[in-house]
C-alpha atoms as a PDB file:
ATOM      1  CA  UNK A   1     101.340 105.730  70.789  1.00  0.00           C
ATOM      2  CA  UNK A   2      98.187 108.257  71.884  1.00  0.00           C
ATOM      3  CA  UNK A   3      97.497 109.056  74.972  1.00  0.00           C
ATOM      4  CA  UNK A   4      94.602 107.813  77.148  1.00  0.00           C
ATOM      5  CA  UNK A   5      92.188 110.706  78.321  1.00  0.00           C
ATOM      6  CA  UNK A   6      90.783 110.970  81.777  1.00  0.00           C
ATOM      7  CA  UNK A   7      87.564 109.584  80.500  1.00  0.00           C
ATOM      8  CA  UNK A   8      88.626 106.484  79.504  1.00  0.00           C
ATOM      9  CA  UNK A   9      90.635 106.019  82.080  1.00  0.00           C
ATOM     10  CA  UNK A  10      87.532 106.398  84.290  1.00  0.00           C
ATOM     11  CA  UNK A  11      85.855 103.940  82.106  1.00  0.00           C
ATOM     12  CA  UNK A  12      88.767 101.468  83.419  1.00  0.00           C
ATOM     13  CA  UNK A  13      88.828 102.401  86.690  1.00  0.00           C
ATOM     14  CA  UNK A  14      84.763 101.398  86.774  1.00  0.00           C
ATOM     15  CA  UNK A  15      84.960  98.078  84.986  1.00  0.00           C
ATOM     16  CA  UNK A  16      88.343  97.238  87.248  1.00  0.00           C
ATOM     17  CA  UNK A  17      86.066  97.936  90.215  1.00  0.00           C
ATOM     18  CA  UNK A  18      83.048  96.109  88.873  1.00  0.00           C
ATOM     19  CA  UNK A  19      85.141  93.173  87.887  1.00  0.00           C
ATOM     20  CA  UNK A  20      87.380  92.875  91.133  1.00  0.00           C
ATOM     21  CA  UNK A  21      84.283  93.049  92.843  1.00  0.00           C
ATOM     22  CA  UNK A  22      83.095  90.014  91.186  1.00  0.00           C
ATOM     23  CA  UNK A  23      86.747  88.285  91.725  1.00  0.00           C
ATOM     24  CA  UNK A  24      86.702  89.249  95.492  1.00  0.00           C
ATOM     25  CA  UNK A  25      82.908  87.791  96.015  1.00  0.00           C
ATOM     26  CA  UNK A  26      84.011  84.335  94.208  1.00  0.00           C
ATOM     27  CA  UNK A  27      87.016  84.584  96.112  1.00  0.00           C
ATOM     28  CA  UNK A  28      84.795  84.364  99.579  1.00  0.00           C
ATOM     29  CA  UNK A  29      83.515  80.926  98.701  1.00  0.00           C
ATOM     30  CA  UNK A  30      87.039  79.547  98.807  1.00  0.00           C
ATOM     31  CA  UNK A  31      87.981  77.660 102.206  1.00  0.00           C
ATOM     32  CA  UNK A  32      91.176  78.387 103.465  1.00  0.00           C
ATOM     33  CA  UNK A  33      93.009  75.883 102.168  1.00  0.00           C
ATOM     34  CA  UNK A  34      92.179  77.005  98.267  1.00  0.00           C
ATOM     35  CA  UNK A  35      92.474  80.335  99.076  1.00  0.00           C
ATOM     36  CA  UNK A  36      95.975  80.261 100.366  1.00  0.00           C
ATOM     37  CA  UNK A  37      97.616  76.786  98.830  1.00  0.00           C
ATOM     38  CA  UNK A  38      99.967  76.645  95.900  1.00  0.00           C
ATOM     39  CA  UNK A  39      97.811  76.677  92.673  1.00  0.00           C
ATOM     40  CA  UNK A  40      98.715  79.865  90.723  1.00  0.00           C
ATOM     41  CA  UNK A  41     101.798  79.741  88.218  1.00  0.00           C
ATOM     42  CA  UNK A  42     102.828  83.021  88.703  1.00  0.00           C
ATOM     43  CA  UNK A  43     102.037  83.826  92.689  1.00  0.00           C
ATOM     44  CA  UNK A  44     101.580  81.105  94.423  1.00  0.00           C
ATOM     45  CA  UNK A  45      98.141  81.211  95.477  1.00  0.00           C
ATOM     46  CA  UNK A  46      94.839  82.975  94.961  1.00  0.00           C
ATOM     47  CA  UNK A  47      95.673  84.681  98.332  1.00  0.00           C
ATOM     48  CA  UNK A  48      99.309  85.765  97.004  1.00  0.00           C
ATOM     49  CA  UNK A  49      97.769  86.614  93.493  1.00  0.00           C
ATOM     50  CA  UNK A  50      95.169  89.026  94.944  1.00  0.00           C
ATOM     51  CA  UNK A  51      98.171  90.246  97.356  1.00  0.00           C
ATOM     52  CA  UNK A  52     100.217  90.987  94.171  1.00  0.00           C
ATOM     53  CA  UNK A  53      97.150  92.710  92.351  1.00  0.00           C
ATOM     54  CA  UNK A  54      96.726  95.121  95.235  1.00  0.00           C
ATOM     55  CA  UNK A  55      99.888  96.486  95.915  1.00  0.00           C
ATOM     56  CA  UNK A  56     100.860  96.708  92.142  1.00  0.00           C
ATOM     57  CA  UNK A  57      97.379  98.605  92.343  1.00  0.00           C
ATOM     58  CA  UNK A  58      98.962 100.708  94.897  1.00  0.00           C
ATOM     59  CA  UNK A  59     102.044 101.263  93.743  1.00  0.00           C
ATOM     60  CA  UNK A  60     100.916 102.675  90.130  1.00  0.00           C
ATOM     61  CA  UNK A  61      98.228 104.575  91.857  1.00  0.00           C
ATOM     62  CA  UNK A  62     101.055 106.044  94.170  1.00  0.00           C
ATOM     63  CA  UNK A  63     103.568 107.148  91.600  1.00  0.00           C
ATOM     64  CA  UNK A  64     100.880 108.299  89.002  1.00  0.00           C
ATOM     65  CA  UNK A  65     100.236 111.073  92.326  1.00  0.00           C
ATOM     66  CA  UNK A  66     103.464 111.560  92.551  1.00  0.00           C
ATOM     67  CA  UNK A  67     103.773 109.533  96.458  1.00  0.00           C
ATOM     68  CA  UNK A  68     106.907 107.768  97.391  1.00  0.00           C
ATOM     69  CA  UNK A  69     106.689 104.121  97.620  1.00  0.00           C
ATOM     70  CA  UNK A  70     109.048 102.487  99.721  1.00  0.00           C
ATOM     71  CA  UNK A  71     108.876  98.661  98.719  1.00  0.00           C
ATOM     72  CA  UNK A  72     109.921  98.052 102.129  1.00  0.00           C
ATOM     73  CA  UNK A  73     106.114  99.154 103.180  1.00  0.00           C
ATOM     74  CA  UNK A  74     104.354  95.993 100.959  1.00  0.00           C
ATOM     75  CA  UNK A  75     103.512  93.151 102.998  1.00  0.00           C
ATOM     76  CA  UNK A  76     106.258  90.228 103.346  1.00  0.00           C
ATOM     77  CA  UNK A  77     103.310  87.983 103.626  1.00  0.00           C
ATOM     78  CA  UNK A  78      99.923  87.600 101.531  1.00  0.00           C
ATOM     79  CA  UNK A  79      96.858  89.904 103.039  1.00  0.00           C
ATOM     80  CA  UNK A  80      93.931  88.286 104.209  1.00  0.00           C
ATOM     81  CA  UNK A  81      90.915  88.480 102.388  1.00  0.00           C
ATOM     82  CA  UNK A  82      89.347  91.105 104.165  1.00  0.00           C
ATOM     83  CA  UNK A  83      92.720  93.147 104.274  1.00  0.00           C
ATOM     84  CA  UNK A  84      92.531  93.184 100.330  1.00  0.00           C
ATOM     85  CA  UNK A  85      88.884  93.986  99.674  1.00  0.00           C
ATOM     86  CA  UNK A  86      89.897  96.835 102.061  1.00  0.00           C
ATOM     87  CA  UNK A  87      92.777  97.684 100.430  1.00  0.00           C
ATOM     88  CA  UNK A  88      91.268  97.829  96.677  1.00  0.00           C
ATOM     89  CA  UNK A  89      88.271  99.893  98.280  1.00  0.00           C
ATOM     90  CA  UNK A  90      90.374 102.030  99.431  1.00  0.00           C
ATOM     91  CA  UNK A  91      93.178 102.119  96.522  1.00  0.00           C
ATOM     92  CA  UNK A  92      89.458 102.354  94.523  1.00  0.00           C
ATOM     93  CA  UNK A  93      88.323 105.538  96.342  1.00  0.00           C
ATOM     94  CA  UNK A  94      91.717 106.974  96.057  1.00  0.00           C
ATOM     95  CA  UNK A  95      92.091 106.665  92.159  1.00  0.00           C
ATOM     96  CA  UNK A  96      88.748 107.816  92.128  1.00  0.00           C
ATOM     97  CA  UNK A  97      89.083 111.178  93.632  1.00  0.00           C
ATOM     98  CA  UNK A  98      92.794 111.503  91.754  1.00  0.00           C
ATOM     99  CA  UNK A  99      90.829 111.242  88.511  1.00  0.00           C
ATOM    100  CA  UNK A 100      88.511 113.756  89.295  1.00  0.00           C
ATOM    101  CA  UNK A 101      90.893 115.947  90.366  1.00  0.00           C
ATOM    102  CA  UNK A 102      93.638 115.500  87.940  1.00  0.00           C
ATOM    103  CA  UNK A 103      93.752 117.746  84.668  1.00  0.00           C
ATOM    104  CA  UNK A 104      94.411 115.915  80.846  1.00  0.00           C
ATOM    105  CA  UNK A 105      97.956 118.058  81.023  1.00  0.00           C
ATOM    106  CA  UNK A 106      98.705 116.742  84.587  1.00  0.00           C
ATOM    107  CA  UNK A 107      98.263 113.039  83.125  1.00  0.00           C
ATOM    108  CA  UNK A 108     100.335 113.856  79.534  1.00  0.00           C
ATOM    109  CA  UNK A 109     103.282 114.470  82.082  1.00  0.00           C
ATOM    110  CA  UNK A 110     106.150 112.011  82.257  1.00  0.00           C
ATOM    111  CA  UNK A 111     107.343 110.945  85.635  1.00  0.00           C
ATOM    112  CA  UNK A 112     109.962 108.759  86.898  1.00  0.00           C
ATOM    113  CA  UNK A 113     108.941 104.964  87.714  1.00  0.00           C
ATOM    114  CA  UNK A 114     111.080 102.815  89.681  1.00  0.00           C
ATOM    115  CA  UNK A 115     111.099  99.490  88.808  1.00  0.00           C
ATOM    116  CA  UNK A 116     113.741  97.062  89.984  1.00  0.00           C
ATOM    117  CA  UNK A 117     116.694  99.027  90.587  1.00  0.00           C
ATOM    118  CA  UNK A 118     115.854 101.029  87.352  1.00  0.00           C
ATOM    119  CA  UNK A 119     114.135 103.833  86.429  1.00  0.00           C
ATOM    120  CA  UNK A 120     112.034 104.645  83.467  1.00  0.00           C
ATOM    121  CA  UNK A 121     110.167 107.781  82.356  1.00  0.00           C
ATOM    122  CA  UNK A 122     106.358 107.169  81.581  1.00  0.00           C
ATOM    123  CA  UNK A 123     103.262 109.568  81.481  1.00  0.00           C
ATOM    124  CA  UNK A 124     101.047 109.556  84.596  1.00  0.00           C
ATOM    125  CA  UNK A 125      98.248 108.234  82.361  1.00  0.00           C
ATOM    126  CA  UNK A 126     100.629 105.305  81.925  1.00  0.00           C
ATOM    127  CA  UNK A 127     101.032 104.369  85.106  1.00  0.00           C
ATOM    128  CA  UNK A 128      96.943 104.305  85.604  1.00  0.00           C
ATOM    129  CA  UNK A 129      96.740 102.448  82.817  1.00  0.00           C
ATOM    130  CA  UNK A 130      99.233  99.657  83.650  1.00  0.00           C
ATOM    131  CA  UNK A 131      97.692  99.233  87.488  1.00  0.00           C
ATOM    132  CA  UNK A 132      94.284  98.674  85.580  1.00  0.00           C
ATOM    133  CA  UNK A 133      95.283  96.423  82.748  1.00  0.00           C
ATOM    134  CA  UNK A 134      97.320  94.233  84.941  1.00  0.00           C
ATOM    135  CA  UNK A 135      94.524  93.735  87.235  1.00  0.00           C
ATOM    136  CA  UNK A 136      92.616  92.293  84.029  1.00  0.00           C
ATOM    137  CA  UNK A 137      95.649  90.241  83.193  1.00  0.00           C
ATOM    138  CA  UNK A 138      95.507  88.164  86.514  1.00  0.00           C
ATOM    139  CA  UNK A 139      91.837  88.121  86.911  1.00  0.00           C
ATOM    140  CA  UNK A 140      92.339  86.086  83.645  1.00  0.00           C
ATOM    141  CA  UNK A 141      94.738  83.773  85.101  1.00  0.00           C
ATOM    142  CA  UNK A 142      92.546  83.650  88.548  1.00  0.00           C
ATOM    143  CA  UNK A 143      89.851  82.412  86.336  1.00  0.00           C
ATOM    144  CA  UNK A 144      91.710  79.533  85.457  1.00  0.00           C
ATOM    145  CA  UNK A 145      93.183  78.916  88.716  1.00  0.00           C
ATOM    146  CA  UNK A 146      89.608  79.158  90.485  1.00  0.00           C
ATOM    147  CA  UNK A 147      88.183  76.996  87.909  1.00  0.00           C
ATOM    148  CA  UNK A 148      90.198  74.135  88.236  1.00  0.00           C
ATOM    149  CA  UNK A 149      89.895  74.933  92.636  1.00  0.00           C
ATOM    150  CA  UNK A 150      85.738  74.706  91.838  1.00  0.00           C
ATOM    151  CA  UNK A 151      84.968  77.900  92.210  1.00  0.00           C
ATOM    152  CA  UNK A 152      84.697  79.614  88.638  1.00  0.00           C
ATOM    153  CA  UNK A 153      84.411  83.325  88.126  1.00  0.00           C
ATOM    154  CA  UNK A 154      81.230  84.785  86.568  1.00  0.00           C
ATOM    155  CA  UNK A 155      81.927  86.296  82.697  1.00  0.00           C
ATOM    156  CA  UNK A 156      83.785  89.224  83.334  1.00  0.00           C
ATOM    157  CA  UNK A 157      83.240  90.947  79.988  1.00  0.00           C
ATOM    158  CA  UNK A 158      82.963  94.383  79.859  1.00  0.00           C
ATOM    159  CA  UNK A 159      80.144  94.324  77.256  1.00  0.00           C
ATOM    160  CA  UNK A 160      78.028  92.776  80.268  1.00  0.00           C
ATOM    161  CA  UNK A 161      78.556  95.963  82.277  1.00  0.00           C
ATOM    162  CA  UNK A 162      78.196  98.753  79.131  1.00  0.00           C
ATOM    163  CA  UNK A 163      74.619  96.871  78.310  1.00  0.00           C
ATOM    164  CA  UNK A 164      73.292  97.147  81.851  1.00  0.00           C
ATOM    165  CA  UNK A 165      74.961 100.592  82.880  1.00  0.00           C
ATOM    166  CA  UNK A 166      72.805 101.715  79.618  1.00  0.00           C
ATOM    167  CA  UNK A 167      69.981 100.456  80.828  1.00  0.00           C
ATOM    168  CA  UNK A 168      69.270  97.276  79.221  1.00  0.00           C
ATOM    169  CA  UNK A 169      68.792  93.751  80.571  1.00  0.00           C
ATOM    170  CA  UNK A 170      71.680  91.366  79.664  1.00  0.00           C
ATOM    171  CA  UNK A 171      69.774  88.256  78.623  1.00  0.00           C
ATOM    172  CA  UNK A 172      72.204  85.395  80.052  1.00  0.00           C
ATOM    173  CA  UNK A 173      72.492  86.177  83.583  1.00  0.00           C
END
């Protein structure tokens, strides 16, 4: 496997913010009762899913900068609404300035990641990587979920964002 440059990563990190952006705003139009009742397979709820997306968001973002993450710091309970749009603003403006900063060598280096009692050796890039593509894996599974709650997500294809960032109208808004 190749490694992923700082550019694309930063092409990532933009669509992940576009797109959770998107989620978060669909997300509003939920009452209470769909946002926090059992109707995802893998979470619990929409509230617990976007609770889940954030810290893992966190936590990648963390040990990519080489931060300690005590899992006794993540929430025992889902985060409101407002606490996660916070929260991915924030993780947002964090990876953000990390990506400027970093260098391509800084990113090719291996670190240790803890997961579940074990520990595995990954490239920062890696760890970026993996907080951003498993964002798009349960926005997928959100669709679904708000779907079937009546609130469907707008297309989140990427190609909708590349036409209009380059200046061109996107015909089937």
């Amino acid at each position: 496997m190749g490694n992923m440059d700082k550019s694309a990563l930063l092409v990532l990190h933009h669509y992940n913010n576009h797109a959770n952006a998107l989620l978060l705003k669909t997300a509003a139009d939920l009452d209470i009762t769909a946002f926090s009742s059992p109707s995802s397979p893998s979470h619990g709820s929409v509230q617990g899913e976007l609770t889940h997306m954030v810290m893992v968001e966190f936590f990648f973002l963390a040990r990519a900068e080489g931060k300690p993450v005590n899992p006794k710091d993540t929430p025992d309970e889902a985060l409101t609404l407002e606490e996660i749009k916070l929260t991915f603003a924030q993780i947002a403006d964090d990876r953000k300035r990390y990506l400027d900063w970093v260098t391509e060598e800084k990113l090719a280096e291996e670190i240790t990641l803890p997961i579940r009692g074990k520990s595995f050796m990954l490239a920062r890039w890696q760890c970026l990587a993996q907080a951003l593509l498993h964002s798009a894996h349960h926005r997928g599974e959100l669709s679904i979920v708000m779907t079937v709650l009546g609130h469907p997500l707008p297309t989140l294809d990427a190609i909708i964002q590349f036409v209009k960032e380059s200046g061109q109208e996107w015909p089937w808004d």
